[in-house]
C-alpha atoms as a PDB file:
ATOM      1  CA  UNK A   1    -107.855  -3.886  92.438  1.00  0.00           C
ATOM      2  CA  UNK A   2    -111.779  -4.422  91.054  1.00  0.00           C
ATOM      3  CA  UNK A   3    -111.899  -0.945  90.187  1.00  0.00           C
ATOM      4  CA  UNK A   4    -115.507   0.587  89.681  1.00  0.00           C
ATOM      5  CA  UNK A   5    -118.128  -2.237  88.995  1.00  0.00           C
ATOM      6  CA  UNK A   6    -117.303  -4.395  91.417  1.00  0.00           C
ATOM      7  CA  UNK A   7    -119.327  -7.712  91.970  1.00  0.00           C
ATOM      8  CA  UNK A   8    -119.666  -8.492  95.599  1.00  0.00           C
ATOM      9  CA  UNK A   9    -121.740 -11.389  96.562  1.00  0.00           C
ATOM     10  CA  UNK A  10    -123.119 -11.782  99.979  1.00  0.00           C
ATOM     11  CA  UNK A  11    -120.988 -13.440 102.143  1.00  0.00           C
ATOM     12  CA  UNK A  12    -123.772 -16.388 102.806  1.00  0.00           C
ATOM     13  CA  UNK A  13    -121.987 -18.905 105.745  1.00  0.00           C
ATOM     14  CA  UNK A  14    -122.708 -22.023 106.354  1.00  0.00           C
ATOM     15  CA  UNK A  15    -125.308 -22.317 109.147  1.00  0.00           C
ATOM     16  CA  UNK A  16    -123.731 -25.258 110.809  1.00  0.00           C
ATOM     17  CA  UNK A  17    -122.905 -24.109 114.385  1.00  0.00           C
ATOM     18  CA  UNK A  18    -119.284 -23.592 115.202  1.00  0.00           C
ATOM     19  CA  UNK A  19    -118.924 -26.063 117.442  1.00  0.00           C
ATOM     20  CA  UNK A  20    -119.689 -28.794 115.347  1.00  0.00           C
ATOM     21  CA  UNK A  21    -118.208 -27.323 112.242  1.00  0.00           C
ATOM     22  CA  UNK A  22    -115.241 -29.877 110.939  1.00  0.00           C
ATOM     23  CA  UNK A  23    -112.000 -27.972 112.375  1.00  0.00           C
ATOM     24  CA  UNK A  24    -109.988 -25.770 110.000  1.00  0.00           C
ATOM     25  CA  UNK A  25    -106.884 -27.843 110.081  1.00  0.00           C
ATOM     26  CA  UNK A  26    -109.044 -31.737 109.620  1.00  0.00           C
ATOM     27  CA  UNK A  27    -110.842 -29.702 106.180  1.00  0.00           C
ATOM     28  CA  UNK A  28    -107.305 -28.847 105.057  1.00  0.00           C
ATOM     29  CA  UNK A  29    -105.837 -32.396 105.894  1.00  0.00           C
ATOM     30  CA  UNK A  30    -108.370 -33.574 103.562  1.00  0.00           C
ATOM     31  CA  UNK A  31    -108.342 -31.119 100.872  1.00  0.00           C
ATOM     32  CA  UNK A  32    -104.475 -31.342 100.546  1.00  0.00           C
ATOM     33  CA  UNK A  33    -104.251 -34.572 100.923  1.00  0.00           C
ATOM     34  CA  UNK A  34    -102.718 -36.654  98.093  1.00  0.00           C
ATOM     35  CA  UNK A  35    -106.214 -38.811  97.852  1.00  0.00           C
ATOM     36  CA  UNK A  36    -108.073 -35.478  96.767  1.00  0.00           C
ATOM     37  CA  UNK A  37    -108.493 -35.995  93.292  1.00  0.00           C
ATOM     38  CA  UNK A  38    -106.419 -33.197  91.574  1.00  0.00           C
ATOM     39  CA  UNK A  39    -103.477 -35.272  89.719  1.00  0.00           C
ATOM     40  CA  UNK A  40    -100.782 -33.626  91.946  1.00  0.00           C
ATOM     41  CA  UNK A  41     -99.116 -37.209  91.074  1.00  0.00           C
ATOM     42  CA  UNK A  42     -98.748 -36.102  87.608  1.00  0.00           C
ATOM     43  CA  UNK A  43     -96.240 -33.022  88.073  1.00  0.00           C
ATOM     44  CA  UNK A  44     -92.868 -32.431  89.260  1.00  0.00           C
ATOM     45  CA  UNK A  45     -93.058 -29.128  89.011  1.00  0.00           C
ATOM     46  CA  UNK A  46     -89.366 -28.878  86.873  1.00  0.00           C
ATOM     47  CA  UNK A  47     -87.801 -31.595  89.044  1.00  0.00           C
ATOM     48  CA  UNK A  48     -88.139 -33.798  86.467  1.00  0.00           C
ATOM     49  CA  UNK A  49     -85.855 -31.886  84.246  1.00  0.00           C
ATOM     50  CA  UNK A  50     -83.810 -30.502  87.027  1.00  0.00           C
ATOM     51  CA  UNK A  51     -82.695 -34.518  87.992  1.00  0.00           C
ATOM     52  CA  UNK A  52     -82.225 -34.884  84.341  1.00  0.00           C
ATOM     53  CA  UNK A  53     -79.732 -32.082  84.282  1.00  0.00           C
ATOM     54  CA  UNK A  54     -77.745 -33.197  87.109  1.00  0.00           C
ATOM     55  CA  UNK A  55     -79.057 -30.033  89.302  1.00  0.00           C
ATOM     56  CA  UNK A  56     -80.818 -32.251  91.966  1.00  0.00           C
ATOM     57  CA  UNK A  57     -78.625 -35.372  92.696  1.00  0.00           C
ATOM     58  CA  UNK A  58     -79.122 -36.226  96.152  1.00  0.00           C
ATOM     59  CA  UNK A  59     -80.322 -34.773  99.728  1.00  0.00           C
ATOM     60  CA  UNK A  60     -78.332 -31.735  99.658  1.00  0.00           C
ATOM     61  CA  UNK A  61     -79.073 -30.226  96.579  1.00  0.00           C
ATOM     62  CA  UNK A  62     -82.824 -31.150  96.555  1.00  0.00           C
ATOM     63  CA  UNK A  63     -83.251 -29.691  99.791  1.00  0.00           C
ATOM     64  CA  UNK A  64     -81.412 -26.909  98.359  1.00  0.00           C
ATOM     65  CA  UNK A  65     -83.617 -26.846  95.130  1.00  0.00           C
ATOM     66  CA  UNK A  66     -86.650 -27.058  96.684  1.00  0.00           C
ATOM     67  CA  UNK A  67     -85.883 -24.153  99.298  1.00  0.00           C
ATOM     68  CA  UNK A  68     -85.354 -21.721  96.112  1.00  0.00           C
ATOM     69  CA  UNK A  69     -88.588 -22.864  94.385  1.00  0.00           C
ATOM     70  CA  UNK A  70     -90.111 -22.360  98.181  1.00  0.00           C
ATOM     71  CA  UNK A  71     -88.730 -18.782  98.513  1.00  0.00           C
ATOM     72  CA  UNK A  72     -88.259 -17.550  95.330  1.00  0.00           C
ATOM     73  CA  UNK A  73     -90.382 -19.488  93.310  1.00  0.00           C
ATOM     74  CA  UNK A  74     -93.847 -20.848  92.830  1.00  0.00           C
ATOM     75  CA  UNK A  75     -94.073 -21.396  96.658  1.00  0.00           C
ATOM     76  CA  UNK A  76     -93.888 -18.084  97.888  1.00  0.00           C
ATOM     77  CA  UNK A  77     -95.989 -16.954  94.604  1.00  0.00           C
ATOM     78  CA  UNK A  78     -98.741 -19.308  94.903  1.00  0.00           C
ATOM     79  CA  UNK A  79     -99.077 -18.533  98.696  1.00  0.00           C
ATOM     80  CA  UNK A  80     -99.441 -14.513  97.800  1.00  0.00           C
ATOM     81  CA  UNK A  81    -102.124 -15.284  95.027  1.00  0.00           C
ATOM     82  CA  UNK A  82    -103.934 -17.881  97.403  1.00  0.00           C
ATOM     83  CA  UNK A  83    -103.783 -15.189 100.466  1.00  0.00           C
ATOM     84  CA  UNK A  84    -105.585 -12.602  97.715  1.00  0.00           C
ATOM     85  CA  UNK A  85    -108.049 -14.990  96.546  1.00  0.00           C
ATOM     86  CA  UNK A  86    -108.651 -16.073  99.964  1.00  0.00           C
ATOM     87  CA  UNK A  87    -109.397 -12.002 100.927  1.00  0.00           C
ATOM     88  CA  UNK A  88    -111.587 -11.693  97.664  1.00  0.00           C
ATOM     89  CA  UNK A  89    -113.895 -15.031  98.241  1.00  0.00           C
ATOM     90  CA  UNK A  90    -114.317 -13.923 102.102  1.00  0.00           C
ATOM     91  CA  UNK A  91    -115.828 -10.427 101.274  1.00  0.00           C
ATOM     92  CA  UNK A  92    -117.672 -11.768  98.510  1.00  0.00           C
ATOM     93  CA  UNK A  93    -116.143  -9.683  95.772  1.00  0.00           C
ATOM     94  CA  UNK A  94    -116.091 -12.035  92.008  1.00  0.00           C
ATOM     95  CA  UNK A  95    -114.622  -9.447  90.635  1.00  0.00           C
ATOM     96  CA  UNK A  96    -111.450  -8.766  92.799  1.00  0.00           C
ATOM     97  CA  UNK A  97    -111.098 -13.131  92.688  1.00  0.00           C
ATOM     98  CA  UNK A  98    -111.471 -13.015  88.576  1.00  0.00           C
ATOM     99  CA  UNK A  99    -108.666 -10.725  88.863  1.00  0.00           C
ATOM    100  CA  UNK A 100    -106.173 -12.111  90.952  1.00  0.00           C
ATOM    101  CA  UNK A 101    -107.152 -16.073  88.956  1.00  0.00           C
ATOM    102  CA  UNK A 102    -105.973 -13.721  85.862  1.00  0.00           C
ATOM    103  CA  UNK A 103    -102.948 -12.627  86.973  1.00  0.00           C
ATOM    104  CA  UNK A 104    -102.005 -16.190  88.541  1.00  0.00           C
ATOM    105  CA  UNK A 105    -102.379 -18.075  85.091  1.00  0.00           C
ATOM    106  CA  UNK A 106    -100.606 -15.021  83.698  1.00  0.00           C
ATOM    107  CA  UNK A 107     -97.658 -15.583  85.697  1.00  0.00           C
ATOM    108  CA  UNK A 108     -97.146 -19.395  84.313  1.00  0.00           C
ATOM    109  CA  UNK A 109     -93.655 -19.254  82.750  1.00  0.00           C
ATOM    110  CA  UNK A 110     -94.484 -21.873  80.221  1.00  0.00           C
ATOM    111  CA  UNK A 111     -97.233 -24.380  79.019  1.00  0.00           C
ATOM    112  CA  UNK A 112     -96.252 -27.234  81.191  1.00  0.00           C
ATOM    113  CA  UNK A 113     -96.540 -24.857  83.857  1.00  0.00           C
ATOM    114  CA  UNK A 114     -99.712 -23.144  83.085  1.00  0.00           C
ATOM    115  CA  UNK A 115    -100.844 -26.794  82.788  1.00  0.00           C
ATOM    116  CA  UNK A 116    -100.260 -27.727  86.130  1.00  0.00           C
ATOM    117  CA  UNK A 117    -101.463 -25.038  87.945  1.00  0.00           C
ATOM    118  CA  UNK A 118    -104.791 -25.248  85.659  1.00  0.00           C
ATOM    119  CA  UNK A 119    -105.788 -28.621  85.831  1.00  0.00           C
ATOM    120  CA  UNK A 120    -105.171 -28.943  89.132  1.00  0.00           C
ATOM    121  CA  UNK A 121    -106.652 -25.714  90.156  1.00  0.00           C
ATOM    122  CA  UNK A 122    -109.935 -26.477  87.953  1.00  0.00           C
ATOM    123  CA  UNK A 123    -109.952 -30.321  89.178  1.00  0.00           C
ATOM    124  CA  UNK A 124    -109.881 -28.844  92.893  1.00  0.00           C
ATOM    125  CA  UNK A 125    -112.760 -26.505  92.833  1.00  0.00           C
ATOM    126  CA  UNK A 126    -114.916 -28.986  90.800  1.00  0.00           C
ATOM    127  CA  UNK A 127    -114.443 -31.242  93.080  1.00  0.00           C
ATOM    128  CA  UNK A 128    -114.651 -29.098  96.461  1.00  0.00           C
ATOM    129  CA  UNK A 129    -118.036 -27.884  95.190  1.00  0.00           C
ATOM    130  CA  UNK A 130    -119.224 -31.206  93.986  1.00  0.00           C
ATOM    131  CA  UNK A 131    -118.566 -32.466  97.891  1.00  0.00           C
ATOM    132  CA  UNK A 132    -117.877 -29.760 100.154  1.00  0.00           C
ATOM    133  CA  UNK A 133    -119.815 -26.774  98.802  1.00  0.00           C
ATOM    134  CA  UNK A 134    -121.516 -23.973 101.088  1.00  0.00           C
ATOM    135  CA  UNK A 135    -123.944 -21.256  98.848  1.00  0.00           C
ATOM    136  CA  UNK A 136    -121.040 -18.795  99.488  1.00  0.00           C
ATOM    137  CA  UNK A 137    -118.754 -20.808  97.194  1.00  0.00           C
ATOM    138  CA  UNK A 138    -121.866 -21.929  95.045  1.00  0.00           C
ATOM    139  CA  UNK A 139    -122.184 -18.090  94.320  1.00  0.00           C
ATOM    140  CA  UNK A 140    -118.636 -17.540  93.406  1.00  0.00           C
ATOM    141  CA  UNK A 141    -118.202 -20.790  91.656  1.00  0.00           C
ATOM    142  CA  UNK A 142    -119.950 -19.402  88.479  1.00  0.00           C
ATOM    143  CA  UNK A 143    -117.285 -16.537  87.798  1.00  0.00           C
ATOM    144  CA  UNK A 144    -114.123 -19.031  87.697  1.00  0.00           C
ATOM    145  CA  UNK A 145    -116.186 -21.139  84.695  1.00  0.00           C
ATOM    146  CA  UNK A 146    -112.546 -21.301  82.826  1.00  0.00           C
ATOM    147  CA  UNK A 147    -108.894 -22.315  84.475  1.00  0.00           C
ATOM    148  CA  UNK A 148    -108.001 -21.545  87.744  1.00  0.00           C
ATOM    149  CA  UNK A 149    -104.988 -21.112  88.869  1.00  0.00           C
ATOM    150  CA  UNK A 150    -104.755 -23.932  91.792  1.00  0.00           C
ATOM    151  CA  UNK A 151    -103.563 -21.645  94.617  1.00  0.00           C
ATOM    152  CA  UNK A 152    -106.373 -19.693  93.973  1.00  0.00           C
ATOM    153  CA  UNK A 153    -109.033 -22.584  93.754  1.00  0.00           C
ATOM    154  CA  UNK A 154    -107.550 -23.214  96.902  1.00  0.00           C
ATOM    155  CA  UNK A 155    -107.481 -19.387  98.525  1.00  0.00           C
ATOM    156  CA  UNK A 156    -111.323 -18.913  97.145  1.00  0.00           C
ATOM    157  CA  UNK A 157    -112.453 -22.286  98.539  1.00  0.00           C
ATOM    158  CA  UNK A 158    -111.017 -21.741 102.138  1.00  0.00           C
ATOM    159  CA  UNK A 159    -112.370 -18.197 101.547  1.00  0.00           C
ATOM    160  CA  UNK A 160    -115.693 -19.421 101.242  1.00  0.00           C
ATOM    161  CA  UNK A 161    -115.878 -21.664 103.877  1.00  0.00           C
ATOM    162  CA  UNK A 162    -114.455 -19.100 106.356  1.00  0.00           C
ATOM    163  CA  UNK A 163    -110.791 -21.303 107.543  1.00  0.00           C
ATOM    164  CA  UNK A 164    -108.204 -19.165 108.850  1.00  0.00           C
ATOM    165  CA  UNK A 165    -105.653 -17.417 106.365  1.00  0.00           C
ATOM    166  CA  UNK A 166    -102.665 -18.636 107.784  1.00  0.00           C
ATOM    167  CA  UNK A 167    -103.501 -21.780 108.474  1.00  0.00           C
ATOM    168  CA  UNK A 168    -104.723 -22.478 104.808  1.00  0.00           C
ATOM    169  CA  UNK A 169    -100.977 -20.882 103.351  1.00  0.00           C
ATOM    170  CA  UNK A 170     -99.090 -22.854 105.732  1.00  0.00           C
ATOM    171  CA  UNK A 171    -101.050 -26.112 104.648  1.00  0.00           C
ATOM    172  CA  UNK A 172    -101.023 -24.993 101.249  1.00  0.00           C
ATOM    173  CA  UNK A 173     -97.196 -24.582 101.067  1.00  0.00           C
ATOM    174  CA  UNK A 174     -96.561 -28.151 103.242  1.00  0.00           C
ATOM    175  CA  UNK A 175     -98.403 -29.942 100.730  1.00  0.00           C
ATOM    176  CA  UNK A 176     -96.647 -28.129  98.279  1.00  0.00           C
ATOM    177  CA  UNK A 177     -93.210 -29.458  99.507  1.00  0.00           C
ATOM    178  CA  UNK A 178     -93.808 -33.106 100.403  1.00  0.00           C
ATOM    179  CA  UNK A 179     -95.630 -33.024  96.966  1.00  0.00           C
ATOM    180  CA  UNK A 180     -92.341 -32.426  94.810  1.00  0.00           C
ATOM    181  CA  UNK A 181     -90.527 -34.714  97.648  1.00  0.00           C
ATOM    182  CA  UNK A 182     -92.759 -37.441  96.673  1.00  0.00           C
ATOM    183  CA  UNK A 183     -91.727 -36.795  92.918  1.00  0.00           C
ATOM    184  CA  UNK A 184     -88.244 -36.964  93.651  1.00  0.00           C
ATOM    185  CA  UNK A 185     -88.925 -40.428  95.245  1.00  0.00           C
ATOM    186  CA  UNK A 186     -89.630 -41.766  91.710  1.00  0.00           C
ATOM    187  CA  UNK A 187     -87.379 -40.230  90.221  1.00  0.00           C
ATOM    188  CA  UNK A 188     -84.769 -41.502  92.404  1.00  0.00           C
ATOM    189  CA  UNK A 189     -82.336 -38.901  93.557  1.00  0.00           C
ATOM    190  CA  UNK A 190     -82.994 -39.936  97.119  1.00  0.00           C
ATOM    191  CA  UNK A 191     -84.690 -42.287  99.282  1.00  0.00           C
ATOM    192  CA  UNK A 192     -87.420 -42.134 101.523  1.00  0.00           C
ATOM    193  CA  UNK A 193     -85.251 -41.198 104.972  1.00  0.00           C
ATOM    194  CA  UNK A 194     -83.820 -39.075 103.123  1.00  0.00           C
ATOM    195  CA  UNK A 195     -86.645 -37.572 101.617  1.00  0.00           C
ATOM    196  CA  UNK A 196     -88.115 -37.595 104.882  1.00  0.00           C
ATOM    197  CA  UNK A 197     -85.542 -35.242 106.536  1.00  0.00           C
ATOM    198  CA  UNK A 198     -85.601 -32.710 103.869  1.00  0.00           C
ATOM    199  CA  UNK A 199     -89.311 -32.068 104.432  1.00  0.00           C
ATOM    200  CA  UNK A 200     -88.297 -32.057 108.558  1.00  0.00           C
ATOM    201  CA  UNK A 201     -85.876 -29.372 107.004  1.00  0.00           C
ATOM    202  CA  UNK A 202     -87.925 -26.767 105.202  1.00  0.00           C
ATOM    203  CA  UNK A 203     -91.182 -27.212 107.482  1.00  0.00           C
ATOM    204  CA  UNK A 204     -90.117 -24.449 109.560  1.00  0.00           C
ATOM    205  CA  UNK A 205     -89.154 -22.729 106.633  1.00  0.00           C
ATOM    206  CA  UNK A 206     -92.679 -23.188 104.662  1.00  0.00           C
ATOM    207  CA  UNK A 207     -94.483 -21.775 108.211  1.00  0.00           C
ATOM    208  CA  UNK A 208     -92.170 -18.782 108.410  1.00  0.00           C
ATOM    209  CA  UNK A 209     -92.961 -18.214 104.522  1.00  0.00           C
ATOM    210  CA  UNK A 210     -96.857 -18.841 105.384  1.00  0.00           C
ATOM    211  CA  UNK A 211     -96.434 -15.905 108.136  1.00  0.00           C
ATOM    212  CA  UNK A 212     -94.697 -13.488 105.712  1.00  0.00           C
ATOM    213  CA  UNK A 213     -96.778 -13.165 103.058  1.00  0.00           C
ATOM    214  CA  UNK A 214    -100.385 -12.837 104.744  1.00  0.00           C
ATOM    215  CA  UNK A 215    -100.060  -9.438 104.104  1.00  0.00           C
ATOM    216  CA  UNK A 216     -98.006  -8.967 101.006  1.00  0.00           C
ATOM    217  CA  UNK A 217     -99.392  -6.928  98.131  1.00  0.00           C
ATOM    218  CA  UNK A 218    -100.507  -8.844  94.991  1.00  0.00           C
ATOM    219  CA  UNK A 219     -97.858  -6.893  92.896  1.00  0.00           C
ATOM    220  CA  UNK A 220     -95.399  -9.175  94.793  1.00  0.00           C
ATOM    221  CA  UNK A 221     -96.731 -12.333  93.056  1.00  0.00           C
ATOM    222  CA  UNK A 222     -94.210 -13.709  90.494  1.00  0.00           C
ATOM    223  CA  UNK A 223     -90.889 -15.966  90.887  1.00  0.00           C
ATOM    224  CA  UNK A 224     -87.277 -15.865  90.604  1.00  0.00           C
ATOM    225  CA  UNK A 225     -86.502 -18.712  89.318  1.00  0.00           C
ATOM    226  CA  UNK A 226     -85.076 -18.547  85.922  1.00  0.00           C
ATOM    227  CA  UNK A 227     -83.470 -21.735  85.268  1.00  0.00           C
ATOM    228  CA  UNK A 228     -86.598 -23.790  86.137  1.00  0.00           C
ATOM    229  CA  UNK A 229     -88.280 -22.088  84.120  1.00  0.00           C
ATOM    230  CA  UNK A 230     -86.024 -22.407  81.519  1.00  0.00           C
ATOM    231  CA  UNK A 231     -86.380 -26.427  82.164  1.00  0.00           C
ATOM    232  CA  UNK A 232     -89.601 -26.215  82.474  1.00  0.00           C
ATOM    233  CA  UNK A 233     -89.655 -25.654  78.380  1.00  0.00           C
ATOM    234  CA  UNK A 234     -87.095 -28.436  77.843  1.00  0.00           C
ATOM    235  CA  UNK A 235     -88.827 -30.641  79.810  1.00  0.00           C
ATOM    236  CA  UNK A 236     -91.150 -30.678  77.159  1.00  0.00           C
ATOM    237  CA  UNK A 237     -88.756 -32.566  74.678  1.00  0.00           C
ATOM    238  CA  UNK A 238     -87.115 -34.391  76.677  1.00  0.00           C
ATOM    239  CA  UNK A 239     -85.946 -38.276  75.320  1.00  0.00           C
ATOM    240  CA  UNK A 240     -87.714 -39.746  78.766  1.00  0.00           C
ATOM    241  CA  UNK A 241     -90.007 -38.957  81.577  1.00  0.00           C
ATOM    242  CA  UNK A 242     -92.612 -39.936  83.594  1.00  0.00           C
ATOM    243  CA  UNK A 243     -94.257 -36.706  84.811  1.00  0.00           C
ATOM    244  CA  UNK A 244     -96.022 -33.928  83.231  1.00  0.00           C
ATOM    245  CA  UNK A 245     -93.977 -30.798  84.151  1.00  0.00           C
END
């Protein structure tokens, strides 16, 4: 998707041997984690308005809400653009991971939106290279000097430091969910058992997702969900709330 001209870096890995390299799954546990200093705390993602508009009311229809937004919705669209910009930061080519950042903060529906995904994504690869950086991520690092997308900050970092593909979606998109389960705990809708079982719920779904899309073109990026998008620009104006998007 680079076209002529493209930029490849060489793919310079970290010398550490393999063997005593932190395993794939410990780096992710700590890069996902809600400690890692990204302000995940801050969004809801459209939950916010979504409670507000009597859509999400209790266990049923969050776990039905957040199964759409999984599917059909940032989830599955975040885990396409983070599986690209995984591909691009792996083979060292700046040019194919400018393009697929591009078309990820293209894709925000609305400002709140755009917001979340670009703080966050900047927040996460200033602070991955700041403490975990490698030279192949110090070499790539200069072409996202703008927003990034936070999938992608996330698909070029894991890139960079060589973790498995599918391991990094399927993290990506579990985080993802007990994320926006952790905003519907302050915003009240459910408890914590509750909230507890509907992440038990859609684990299996988020892996299957993770599985599907490792090879899905980037023209599949995008979402299908209309009406939180629509929220997503009332949220803006609304009377109260406590969270960002």
């Amino acid at each position: 998707m680079a076209g002529t001209g493209i930029t490849t870096i060489t793919a310079t890995r970290t010398t550490t041997p393999m063997a005593e390299r932190v395993p794939d799954a410990l780096v992710l546990l700590a890069w996902l984690s809600p400690g890692y200093p990204v302000g995940a705390y801050a969004y809801s993602h459209g939950l916010e308005w979504a409670v507000e508009a009597g859509d999400v009311r209790d266990e049923a229809s969050l776990r039905d809400w957040l199964a759409d937004v999984l599917e059909h919705g940032a989830g599955r669209s975040d885990a396409i653009l983070a599986a690209h910009a995984h591909a691009a930061a792996a083979a060292g080519d700046a040019d194919a991971l400018v393009a697929v950042n591009d078309l990820a903060l293209a894709l925000s529906p609305s400002r709140e939106l755009h917001l979340e995904t670009s703080q966050q994504g900047r927040s996460f690869l200033d602070a991955t290279r700041a403490a975990w950086d490698v030279p192949h991520l110090a070499e790539l690092g200069p072409h996202l000097d703008g927003p990034v997308a936070y999938p992608v900050a996330v698909g070029a970092a894991s890139g960079a430091h060589g973790l498995d593909r599918g391991t990094v979606l399927a993290a990506y998109l579990a985080a993802f969910l007990q994320n926006l389960v952790s905003a519907s705990l302050r915003l009240a809708p459910v408890g914590q058992t509750a909230g507890t079982r509907v992440v038990a719920a859609l684990m299996p779904r988020a892996a299957a997702l993770a599985r599907a899309v490792q090879g899905a073109p980037l023209d599949e990026a995008g979402t299908g969900t209309v009406r939180l998008d629509l929220g997503s620009f009332r949220h803006e104006t609304q009377y109260t709330r406590i969270f960002r998007s």
